[in-house]
N, C-alpha and C. Protein backbone atom coordinates (compact mmCIF):
# COMPACT_ATOMS: atom_id res chain seq x y z
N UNK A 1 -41.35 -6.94 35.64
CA UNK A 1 -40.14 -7.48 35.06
C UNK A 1 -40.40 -8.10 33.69
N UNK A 2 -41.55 -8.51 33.61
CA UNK A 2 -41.90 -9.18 32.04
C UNK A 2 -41.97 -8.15 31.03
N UNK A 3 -42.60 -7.53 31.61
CA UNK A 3 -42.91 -6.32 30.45
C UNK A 3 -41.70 -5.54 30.19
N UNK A 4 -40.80 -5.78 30.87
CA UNK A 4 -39.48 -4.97 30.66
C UNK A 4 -38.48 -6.21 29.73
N UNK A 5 -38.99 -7.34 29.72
CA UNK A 5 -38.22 -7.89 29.11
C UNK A 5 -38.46 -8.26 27.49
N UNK A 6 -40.01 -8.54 27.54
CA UNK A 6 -40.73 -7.86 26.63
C UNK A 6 -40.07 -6.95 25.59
N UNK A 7 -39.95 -5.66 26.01
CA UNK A 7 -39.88 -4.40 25.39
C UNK A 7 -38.18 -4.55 24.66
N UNK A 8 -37.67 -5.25 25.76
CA UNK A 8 -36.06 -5.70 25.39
C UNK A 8 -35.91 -6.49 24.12
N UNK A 9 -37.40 -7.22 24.15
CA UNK A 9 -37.03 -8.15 23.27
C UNK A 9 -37.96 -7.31 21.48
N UNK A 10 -38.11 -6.75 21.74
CA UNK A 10 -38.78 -5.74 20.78
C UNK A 10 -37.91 -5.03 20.43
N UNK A 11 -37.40 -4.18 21.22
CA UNK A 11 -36.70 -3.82 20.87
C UNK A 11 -35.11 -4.27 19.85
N UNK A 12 -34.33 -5.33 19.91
CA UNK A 12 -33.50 -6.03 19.45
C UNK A 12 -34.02 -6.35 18.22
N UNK A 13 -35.28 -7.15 18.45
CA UNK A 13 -36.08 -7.13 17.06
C UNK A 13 -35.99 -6.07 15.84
N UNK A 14 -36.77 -5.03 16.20
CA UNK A 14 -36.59 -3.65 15.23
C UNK A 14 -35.46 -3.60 15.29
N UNK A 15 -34.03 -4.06 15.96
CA UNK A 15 -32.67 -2.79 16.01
C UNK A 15 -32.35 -4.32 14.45
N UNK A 16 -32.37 -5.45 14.76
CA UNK A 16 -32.43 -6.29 13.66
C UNK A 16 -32.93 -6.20 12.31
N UNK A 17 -34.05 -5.90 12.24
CA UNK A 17 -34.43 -5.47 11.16
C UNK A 17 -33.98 -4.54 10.46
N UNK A 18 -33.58 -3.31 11.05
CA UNK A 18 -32.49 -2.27 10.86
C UNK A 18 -31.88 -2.19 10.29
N UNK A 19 -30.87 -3.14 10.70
CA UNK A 19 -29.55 -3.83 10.21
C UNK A 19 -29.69 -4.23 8.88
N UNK A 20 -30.44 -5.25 9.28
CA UNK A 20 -30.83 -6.64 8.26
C UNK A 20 -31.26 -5.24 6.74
N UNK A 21 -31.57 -4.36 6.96
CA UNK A 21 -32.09 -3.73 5.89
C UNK A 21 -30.41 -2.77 5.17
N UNK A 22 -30.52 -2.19 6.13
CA UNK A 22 -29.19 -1.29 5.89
C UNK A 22 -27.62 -2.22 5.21
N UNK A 23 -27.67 -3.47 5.38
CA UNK A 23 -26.39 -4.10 5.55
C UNK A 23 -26.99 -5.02 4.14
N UNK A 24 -28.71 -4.91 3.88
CA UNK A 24 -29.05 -5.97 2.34
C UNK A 24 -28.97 -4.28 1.17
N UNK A 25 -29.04 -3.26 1.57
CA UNK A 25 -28.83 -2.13 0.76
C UNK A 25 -27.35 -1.64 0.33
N UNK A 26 -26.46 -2.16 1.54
CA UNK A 26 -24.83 -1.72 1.36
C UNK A 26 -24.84 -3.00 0.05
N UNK A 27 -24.83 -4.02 0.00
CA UNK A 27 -24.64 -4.92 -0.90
C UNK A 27 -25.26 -5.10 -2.46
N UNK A 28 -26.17 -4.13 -2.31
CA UNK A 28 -27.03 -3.96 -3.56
C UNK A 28 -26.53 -2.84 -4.38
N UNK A 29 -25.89 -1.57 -3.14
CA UNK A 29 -25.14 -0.53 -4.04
C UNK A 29 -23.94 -1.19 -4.64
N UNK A 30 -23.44 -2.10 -3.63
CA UNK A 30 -22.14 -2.49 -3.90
C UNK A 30 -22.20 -3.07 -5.32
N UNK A 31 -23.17 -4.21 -5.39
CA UNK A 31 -22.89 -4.87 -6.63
C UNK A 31 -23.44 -4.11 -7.86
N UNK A 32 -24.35 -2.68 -7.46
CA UNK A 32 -24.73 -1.73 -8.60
C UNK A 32 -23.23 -0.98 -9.04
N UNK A 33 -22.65 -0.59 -7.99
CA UNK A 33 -21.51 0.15 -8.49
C UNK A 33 -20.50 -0.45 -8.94
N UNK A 34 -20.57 -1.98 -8.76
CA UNK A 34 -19.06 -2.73 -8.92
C UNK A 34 -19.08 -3.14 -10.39
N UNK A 35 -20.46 -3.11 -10.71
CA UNK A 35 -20.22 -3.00 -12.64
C UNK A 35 -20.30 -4.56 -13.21
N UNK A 36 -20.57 -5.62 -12.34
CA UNK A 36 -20.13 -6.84 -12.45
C UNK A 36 -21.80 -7.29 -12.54
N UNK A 37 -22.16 -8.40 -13.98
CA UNK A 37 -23.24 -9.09 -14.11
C UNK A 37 -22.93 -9.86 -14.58
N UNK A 38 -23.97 -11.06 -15.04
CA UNK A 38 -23.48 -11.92 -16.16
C UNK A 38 -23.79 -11.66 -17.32
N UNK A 39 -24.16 -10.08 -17.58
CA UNK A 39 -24.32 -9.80 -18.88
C UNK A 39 -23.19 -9.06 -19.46
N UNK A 40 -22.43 -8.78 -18.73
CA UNK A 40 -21.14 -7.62 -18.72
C UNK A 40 -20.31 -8.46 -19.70
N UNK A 41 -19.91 -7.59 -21.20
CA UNK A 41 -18.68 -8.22 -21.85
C UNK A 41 -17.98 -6.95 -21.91
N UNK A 42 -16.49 -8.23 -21.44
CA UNK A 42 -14.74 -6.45 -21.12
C UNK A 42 -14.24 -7.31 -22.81
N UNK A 43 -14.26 -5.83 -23.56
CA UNK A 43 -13.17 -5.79 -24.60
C UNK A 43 -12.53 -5.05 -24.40
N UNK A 44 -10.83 -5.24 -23.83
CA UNK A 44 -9.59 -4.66 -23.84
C UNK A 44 -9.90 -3.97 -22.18
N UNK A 45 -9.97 -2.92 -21.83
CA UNK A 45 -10.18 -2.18 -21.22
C UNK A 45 -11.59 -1.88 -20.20
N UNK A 46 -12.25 -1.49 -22.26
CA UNK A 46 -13.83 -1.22 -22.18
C UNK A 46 -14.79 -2.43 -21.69
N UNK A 47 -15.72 -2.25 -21.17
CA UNK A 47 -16.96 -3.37 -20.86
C UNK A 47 -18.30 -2.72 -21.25
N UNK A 48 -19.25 -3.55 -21.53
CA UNK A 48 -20.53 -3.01 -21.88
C UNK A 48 -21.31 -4.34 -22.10
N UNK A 49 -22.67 -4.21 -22.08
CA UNK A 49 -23.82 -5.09 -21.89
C UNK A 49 -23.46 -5.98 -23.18
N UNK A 50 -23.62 -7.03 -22.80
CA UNK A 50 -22.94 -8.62 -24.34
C UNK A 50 -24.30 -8.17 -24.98
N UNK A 51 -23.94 -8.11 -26.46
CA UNK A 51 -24.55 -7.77 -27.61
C UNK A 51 -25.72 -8.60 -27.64
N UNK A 52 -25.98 -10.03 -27.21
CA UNK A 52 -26.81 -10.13 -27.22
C UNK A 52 -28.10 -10.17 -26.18
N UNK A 53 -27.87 -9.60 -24.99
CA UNK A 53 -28.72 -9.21 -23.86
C UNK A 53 -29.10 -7.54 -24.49
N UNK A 54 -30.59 -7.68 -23.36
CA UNK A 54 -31.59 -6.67 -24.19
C UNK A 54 -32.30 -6.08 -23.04
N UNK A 55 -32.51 -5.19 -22.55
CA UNK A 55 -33.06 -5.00 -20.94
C UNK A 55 -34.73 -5.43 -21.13
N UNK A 56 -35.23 -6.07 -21.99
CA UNK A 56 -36.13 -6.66 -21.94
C UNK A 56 -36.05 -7.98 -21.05
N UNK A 57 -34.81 -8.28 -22.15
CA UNK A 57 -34.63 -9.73 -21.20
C UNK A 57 -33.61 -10.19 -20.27
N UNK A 58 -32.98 -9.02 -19.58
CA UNK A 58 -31.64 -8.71 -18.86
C UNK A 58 -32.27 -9.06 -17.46
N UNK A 59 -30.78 -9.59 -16.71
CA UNK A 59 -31.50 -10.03 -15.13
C UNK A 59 -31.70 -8.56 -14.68
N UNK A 60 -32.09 -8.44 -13.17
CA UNK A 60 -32.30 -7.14 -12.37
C UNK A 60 -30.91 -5.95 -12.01
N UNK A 61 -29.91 -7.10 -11.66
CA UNK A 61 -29.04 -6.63 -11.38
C UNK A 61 -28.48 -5.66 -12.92
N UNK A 62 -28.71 -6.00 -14.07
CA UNK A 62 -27.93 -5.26 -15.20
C UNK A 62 -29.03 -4.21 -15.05
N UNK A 63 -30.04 -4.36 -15.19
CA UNK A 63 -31.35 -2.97 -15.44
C UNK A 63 -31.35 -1.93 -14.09
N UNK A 64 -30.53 -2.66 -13.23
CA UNK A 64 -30.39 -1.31 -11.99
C UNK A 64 -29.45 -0.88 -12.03
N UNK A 65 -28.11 -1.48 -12.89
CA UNK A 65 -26.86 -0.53 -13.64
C UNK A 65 -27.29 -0.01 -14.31
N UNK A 66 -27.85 0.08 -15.43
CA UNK A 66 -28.58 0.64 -16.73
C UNK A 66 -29.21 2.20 -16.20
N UNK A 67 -30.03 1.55 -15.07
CA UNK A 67 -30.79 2.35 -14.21
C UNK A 67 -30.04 3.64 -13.77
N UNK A 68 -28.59 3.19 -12.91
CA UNK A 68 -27.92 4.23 -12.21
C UNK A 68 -26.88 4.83 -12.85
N UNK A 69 -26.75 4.13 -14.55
CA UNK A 69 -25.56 4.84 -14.96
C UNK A 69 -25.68 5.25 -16.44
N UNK A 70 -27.18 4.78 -16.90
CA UNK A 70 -27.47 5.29 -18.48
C UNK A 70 -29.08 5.70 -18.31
N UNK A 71 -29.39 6.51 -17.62
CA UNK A 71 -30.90 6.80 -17.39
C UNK A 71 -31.14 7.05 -19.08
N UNK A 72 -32.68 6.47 -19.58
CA UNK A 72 -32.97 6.47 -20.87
C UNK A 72 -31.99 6.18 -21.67
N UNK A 73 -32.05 4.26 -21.23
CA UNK A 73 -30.84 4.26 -22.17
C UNK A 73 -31.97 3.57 -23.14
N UNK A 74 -31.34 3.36 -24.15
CA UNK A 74 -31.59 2.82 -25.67
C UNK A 74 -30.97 1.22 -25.90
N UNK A 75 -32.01 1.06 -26.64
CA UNK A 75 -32.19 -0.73 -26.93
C UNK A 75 -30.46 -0.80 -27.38
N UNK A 76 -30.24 -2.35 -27.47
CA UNK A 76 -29.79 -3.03 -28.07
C UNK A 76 -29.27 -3.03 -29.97
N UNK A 77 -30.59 -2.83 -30.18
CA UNK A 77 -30.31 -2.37 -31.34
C UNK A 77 -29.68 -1.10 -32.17
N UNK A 78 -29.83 0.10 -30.97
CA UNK A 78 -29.66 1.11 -31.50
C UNK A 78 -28.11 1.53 -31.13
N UNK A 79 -27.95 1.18 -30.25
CA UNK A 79 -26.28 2.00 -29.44
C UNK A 79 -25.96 0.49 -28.69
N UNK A 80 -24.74 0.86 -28.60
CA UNK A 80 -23.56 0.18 -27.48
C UNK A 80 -23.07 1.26 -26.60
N UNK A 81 -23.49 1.14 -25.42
CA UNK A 81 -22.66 1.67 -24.57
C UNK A 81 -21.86 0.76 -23.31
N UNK A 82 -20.13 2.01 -23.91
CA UNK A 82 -19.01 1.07 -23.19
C UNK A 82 -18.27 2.02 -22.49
N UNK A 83 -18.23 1.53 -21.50
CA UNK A 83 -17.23 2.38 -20.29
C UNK A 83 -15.68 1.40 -19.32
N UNK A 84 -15.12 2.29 -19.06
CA UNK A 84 -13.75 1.99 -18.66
C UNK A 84 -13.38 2.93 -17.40
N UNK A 85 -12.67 2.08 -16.46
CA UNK A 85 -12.17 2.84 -15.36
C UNK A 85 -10.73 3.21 -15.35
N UNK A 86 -10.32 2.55 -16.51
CA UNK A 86 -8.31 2.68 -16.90
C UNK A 86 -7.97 2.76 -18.10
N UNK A 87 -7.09 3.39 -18.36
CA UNK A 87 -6.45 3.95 -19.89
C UNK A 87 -5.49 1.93 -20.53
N UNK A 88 -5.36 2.65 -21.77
CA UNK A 88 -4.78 1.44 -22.11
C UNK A 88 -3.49 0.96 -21.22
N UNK A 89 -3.39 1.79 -20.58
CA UNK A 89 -1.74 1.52 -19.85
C UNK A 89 -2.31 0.88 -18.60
N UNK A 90 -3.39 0.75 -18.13
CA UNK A 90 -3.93 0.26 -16.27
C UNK A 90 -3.95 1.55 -15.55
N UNK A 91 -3.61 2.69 -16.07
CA UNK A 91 -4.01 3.99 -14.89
C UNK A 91 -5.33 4.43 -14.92
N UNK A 92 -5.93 4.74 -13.44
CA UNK A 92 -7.25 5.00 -13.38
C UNK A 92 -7.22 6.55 -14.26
């Protein structure tokens, strides 16, 4: 009976960890895809990395946007890149 309870309790363990992994990854895409940092400046519409953040010195969360939505992107100095999910009117 121990060893069966044991295994119960091992088991729950790993099914936890599981979780605990799958449910800290839903939240990491989430806040990769949701576009939202504290480096993010919205002019009008458009948003793009505030002129003066640099992925040198950008938190994690902006360099794993950078990461998933400008592969080889380019400094600060060289380009601005700005993206929008709605026309000037609010339609996607």
């Amino acid at each position: 009976m121990a060893l069966n309870q044991k295994i119960k309790k091992i088991g729950l363990g790993v099914a936890l960890i599981i979780l605990s992994i799958i449910f800290g990854s839903a939240v990491g895409v989430y806040n990769i895809k949701s576009g939202k940092s504290s480096s993010q400046r919205v002019i009008g519409n458009w948003s793009t990395v505030d002129k003066d953040k640099d992925l040198s010195t950008a938190d994690l969360l902006t360099i794993a946007q950078v990461a998933v939505y400008g592969p080889y992107a380019l400094t600060k100095k060289e380009v601005i890149y700005l993206s929008t999910s709605t026309d000037s009117d609010g339609n996607a």
